[in-house]
N, C-alpha and C. Protein backbone atom coordinates (compact mmCIF):
# COMPACT_ATOMS: atom_id res chain seq x y z
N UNK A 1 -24.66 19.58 13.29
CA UNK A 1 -23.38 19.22 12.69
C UNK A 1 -22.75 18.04 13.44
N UNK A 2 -22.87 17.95 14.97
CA UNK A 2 -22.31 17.21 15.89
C UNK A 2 -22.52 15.62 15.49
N UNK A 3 -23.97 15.66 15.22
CA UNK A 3 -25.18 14.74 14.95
C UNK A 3 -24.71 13.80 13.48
N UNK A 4 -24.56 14.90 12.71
CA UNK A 4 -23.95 14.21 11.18
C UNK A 4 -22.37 13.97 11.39
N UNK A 5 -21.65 14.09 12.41
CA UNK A 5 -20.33 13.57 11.89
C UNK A 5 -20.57 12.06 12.86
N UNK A 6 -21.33 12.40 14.08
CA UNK A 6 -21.18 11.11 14.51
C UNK A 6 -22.44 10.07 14.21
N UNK A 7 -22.94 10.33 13.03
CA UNK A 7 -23.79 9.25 12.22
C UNK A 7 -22.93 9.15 10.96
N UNK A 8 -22.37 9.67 10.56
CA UNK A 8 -21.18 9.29 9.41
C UNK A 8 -19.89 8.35 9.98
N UNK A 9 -19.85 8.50 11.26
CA UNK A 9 -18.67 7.87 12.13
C UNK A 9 -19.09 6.37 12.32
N UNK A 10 -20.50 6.40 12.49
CA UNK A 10 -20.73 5.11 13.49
C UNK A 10 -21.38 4.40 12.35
N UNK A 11 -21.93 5.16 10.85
CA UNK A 11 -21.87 4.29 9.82
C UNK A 11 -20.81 3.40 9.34
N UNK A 12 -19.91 4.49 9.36
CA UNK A 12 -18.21 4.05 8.68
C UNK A 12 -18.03 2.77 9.59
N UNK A 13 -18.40 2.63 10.91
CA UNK A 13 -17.43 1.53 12.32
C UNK A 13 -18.63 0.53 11.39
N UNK A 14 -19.77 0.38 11.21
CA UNK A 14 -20.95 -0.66 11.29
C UNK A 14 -20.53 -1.46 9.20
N UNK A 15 -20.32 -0.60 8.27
CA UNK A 15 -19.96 -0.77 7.06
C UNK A 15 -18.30 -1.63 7.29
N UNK A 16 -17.66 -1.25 7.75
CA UNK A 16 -16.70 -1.94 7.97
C UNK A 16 -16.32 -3.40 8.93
N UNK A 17 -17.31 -3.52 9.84
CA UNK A 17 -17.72 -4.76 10.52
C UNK A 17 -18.12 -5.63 9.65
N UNK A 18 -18.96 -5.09 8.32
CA UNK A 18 -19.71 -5.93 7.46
C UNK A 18 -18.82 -6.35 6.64
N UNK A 19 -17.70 -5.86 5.99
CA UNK A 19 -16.79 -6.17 4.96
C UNK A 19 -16.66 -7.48 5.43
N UNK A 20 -15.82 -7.89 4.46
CA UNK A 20 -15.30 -9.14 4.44
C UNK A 20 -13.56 -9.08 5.06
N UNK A 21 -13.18 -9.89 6.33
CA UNK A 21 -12.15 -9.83 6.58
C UNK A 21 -10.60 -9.21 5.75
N UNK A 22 -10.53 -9.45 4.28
CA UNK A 22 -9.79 -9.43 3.29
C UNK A 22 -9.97 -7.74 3.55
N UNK A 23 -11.20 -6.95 3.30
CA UNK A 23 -11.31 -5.76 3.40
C UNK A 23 -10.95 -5.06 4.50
N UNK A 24 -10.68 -5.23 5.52
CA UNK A 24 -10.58 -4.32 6.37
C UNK A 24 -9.13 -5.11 7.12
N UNK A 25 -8.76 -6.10 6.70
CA UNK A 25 -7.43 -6.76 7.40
C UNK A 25 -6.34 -5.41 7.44
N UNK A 26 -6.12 -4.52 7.66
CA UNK A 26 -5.21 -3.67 7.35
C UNK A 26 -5.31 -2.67 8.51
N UNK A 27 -6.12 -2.84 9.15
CA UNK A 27 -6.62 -1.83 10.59
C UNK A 27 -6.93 -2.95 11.89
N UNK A 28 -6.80 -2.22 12.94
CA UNK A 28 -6.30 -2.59 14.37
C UNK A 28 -7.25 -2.29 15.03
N UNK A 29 -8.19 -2.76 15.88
CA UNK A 29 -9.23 -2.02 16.94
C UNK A 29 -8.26 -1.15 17.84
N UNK A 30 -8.87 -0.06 18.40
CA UNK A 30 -8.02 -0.04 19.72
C UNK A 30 -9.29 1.36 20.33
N UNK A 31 -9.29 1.31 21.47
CA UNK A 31 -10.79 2.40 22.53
C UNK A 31 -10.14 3.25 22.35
N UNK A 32 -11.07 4.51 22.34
CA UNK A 32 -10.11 5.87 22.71
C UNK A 32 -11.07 5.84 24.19
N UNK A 33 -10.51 7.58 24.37
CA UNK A 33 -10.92 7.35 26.02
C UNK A 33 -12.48 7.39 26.49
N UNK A 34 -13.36 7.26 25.38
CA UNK A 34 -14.64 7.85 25.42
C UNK A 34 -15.18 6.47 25.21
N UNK A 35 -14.64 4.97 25.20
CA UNK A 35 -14.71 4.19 25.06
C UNK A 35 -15.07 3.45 23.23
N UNK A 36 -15.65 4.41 22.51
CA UNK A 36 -15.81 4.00 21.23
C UNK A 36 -14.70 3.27 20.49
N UNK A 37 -14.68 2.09 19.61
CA UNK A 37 -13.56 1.60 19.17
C UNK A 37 -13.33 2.04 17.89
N UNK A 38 -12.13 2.27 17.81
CA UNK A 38 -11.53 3.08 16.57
C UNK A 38 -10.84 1.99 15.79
N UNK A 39 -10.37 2.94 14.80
CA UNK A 39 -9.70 1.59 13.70
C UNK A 39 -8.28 2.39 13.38
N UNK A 40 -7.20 2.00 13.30
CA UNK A 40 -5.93 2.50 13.61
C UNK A 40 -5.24 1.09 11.87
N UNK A 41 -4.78 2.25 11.53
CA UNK A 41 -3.86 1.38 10.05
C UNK A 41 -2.85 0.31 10.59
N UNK A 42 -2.14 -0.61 10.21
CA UNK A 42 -0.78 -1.44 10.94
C UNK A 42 0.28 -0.24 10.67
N UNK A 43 1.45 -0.47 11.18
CA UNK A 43 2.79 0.33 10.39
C UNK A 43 3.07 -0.29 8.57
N UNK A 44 2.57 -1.42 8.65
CA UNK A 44 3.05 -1.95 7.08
C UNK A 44 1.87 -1.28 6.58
N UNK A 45 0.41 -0.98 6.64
CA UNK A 45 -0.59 -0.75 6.14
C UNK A 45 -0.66 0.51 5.75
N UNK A 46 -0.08 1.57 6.51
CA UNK A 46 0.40 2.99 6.37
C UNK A 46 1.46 3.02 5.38
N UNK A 47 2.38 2.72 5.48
CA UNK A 47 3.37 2.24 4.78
C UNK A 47 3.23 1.97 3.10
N UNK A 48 2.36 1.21 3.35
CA UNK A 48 2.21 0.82 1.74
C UNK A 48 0.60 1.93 1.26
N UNK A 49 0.56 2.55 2.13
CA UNK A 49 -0.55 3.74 1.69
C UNK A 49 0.51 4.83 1.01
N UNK A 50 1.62 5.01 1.88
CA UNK A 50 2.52 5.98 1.38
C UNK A 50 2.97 5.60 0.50
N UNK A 51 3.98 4.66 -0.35
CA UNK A 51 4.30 4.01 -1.30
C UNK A 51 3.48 3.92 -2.99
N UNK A 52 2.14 3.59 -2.24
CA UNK A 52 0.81 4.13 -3.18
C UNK A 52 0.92 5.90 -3.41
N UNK A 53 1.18 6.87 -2.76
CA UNK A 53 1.30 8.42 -3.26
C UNK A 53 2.11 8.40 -4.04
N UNK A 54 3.58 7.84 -3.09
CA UNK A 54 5.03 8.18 -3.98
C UNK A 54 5.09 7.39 -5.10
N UNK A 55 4.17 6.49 -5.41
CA UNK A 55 4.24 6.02 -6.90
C UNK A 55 3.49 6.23 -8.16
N UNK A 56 1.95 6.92 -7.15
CA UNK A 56 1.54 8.04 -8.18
C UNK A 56 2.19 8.95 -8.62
N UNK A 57 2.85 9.27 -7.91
CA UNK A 57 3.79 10.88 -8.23
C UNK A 57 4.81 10.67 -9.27
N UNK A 58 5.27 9.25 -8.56
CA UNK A 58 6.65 9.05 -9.84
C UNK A 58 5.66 8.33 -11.28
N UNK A 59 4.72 7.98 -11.30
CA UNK A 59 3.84 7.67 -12.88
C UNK A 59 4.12 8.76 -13.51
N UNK A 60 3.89 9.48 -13.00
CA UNK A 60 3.54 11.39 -13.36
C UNK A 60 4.55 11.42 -13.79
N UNK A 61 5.91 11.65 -13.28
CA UNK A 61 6.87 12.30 -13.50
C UNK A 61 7.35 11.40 -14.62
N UNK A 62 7.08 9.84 -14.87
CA UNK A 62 7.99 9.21 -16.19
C UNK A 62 7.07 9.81 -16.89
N UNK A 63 5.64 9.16 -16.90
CA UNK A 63 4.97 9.77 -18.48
C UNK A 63 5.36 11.39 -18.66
N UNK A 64 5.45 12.38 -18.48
CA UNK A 64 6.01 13.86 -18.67
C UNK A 64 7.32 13.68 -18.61
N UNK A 65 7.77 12.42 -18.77
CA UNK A 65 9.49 12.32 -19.23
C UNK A 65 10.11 13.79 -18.14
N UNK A 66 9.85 13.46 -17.03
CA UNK A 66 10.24 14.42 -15.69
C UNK A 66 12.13 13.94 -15.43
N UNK A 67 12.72 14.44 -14.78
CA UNK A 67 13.70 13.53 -13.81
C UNK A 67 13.20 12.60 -12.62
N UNK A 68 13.65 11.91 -12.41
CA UNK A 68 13.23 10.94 -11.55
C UNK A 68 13.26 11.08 -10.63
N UNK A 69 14.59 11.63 -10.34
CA UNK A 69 14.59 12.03 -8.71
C UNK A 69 15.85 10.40 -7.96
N UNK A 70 15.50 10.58 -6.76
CA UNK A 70 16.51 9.96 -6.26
C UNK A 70 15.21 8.56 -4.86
N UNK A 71 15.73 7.15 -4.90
CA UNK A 71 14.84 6.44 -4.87
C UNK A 71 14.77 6.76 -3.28
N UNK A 72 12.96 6.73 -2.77
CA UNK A 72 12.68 6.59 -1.40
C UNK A 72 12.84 5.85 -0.50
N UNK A 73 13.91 5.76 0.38
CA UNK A 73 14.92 5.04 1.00
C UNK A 73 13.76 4.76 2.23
N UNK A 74 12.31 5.48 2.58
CA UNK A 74 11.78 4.77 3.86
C UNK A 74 10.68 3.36 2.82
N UNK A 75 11.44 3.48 1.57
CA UNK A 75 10.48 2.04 0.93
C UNK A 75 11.06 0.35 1.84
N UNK A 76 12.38 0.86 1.98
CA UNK A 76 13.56 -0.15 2.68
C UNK A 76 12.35 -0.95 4.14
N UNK A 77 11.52 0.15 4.65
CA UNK A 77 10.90 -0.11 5.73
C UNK A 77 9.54 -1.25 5.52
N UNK A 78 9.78 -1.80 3.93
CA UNK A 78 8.69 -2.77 3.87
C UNK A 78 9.31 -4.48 4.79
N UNK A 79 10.65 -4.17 4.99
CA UNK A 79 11.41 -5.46 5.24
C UNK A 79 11.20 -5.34 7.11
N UNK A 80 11.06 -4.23 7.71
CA UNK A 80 10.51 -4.18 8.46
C UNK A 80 9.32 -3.90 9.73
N UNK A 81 8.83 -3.26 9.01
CA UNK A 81 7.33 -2.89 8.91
C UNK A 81 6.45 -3.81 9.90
N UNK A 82 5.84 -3.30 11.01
CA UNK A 82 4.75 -4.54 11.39
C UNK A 82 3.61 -4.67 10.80
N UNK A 83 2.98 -5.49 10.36
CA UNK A 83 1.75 -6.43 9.76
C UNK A 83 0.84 -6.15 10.70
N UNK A 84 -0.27 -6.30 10.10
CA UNK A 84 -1.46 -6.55 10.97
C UNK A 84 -1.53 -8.10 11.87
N UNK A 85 -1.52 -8.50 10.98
CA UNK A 85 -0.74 -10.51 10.92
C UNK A 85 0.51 -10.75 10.79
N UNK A 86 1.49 -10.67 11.78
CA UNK A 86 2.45 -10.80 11.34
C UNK A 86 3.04 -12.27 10.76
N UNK A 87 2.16 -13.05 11.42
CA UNK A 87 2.21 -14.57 10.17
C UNK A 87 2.34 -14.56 8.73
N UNK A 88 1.83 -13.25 8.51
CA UNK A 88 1.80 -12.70 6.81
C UNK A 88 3.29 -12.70 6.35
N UNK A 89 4.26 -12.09 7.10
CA UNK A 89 5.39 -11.72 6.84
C UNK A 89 6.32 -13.13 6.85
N UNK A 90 5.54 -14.09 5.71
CA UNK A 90 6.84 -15.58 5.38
C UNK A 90 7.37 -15.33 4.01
N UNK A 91 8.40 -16.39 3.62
CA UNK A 91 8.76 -16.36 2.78
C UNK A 91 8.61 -15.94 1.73
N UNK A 92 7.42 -16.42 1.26
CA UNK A 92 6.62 -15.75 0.16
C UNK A 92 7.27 -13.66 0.08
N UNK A 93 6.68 -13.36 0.98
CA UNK A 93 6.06 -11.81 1.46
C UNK A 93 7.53 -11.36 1.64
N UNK A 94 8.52 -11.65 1.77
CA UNK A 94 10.00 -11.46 2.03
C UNK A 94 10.70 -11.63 0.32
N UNK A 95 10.08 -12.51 -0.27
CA UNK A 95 10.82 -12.90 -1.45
C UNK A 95 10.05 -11.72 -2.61
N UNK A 96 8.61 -11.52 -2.70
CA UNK A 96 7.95 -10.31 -3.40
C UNK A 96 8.28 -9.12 -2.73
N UNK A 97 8.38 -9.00 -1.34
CA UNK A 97 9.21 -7.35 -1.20
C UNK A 97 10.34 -7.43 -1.84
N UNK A 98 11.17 -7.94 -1.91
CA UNK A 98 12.83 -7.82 -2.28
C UNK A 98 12.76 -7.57 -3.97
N UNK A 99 11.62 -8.35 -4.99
CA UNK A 99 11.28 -8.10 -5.83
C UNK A 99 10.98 -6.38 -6.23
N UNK A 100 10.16 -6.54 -5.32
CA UNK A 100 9.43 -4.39 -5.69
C UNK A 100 10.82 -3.82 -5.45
N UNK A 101 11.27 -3.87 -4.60
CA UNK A 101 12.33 -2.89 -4.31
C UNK A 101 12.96 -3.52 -5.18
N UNK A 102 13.66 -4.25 -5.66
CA UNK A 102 14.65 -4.89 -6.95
C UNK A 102 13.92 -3.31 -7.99
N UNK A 103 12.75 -3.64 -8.24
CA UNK A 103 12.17 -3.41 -9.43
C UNK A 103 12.44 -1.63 -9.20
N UNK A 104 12.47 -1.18 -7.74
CA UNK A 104 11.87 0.42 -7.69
C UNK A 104 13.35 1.01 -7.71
N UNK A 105 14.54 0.23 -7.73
CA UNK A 105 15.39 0.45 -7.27
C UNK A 105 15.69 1.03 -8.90
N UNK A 106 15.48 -0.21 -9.73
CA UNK A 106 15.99 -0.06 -11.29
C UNK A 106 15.33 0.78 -11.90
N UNK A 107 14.21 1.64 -11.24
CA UNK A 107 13.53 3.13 -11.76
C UNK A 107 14.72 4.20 -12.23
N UNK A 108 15.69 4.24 -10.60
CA UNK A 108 16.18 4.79 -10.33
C UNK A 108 17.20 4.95 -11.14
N UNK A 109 18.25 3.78 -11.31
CA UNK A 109 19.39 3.39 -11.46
C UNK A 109 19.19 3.24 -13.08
N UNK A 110 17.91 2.50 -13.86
CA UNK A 110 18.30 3.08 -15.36
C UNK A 110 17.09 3.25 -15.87
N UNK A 111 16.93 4.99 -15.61
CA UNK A 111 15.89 6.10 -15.85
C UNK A 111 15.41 5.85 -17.21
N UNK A 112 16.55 5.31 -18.66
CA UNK A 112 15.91 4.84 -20.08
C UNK A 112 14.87 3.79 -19.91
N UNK A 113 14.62 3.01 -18.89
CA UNK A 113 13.74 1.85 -18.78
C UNK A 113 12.68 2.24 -18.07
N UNK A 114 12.18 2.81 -17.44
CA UNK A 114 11.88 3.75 -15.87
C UNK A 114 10.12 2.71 -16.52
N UNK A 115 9.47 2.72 -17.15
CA UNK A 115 8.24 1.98 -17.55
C UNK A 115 8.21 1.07 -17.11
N UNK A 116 9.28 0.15 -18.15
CA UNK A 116 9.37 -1.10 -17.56
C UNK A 116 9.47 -1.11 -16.43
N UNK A 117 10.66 -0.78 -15.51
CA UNK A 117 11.18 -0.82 -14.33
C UNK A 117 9.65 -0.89 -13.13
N UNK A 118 8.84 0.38 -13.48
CA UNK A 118 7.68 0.65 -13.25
C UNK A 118 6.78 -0.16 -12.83
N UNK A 119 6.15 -1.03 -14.21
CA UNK A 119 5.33 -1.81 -14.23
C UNK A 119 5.71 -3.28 -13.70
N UNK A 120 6.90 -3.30 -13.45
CA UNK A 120 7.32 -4.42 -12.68
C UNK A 120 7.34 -4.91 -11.36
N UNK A 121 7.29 -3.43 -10.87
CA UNK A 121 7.28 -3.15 -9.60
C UNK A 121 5.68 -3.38 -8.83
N UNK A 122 4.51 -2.90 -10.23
CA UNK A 122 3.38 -3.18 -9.90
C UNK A 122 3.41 -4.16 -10.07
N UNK A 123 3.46 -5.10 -10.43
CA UNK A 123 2.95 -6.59 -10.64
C UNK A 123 3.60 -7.31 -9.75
N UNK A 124 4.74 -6.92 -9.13
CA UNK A 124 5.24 -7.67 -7.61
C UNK A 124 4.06 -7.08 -6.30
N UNK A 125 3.91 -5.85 -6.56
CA UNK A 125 2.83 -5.57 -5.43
C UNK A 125 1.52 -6.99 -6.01
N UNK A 126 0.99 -6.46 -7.02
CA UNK A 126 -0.17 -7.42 -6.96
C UNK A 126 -0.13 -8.70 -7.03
N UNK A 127 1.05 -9.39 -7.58
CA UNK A 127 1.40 -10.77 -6.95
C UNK A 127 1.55 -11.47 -5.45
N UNK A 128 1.68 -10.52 -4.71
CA UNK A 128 1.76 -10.41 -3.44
C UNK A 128 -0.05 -10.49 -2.90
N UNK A 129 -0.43 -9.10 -3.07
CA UNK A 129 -1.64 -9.34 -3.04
C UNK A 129 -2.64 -10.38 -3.25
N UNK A 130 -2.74 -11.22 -4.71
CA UNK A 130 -2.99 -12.10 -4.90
C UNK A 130 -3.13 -13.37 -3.93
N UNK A 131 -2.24 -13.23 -3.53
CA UNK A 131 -1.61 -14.48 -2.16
C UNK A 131 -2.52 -14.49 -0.72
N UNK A 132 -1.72 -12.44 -0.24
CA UNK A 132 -1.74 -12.21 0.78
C UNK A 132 -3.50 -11.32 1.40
N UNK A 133 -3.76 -10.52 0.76
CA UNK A 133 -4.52 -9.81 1.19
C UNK A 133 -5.00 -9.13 -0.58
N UNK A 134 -6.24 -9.68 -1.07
CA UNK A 134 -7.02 -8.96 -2.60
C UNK A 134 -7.69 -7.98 -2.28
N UNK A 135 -7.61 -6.98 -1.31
CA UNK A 135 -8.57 -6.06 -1.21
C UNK A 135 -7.93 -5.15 -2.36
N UNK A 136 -6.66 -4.76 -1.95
CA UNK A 136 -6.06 -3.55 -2.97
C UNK A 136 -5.75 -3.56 -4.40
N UNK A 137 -6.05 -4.56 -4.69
CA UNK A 137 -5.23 -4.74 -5.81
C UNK A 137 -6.10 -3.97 -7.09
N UNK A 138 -7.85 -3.94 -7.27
CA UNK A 138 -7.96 -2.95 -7.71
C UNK A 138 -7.44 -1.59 -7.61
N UNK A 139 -7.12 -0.88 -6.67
CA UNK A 139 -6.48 0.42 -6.80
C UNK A 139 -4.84 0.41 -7.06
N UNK A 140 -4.07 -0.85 -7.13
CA UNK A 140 -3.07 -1.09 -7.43
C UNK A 140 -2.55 -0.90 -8.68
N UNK A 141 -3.60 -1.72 -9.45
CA UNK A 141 -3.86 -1.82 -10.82
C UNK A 141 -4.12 -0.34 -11.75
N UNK A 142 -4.41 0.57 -10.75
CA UNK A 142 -4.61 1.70 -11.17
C UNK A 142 -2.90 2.75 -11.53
N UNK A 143 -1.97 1.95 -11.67
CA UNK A 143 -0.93 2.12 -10.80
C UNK A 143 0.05 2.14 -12.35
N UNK A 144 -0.34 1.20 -13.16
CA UNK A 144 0.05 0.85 -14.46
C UNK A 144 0.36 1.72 -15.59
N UNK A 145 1.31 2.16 -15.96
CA UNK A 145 1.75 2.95 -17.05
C UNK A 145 1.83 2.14 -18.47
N UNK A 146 -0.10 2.61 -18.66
CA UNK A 146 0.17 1.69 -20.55
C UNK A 146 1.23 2.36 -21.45
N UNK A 147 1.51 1.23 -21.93
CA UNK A 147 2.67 1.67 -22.78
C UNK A 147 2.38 1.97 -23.94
């Protein structure tokens, strides 16, 4: 058993060396004490992993015409969040966050639109993407409430 997690481990470190920078820009080397190097998410990279749940959840809840609920105030933490690159974090990346949150805010605030509001919000993530980092944006895209 010992054998198969740490040949599944040291596949995962060797598959991810191979990616293409774009793919794996989102994780940090850092040793643990056994010297092996691990891969650790950024705070923005975690961040927008969580954002990805809480917006599956809220898809769910408009299409089943759910209540909405009340908007996730640690989304605020995309404005400060550290980057992997924090060179990433210019104008651009400041002007499309303020967008999503514009957009996640008006989920909230007028629940008759909550689709629109929705799908607006995705297309500021993947506009961003586009720019900044294309790894995600397939699973982003997954994100879309056809209308």
């Amino acid at each position: 058993m010992k054998k198969a997690l740490l040949f599944i481990t040291v596949l995962g470190l060797f598959s991810c060396k191979n990616q293409s920078e774009a793919d794996c820009n989102t994780e940090t080397a850092a040793k643990n004490e056994e010297g092996f190097e691990m891969y650790e998410m950024s705070e923005m990279a975690a961040l927008m992993e969580q954002m990805y749940v809480d917006n599956q959840r809220l898809k769910e809840r408009i299409i089943k015409g759910d209540t909405i609920g009340q908007f996730p105030q640690h989304f605020m933490r995309i404005h400060s969040a550290v980057l992997t690159d924090e060179t990433d974090k210019d104008d651009f990346f400041k002007t499309q966050a303020a967008v999503f949150i514009k957009s996640q805010e008006m989920i909230y605030n007028d629940p008759e639109n909550a689709k629109e509001h929705f799908n607006n919000g995705i297309k500021a993530c993947i506009a961003c993407h586009e720019v900044k980092c294309g790894g995600p944006i397939p699973k982003i895209k997954k994100l879309y409430i056809n209308q």
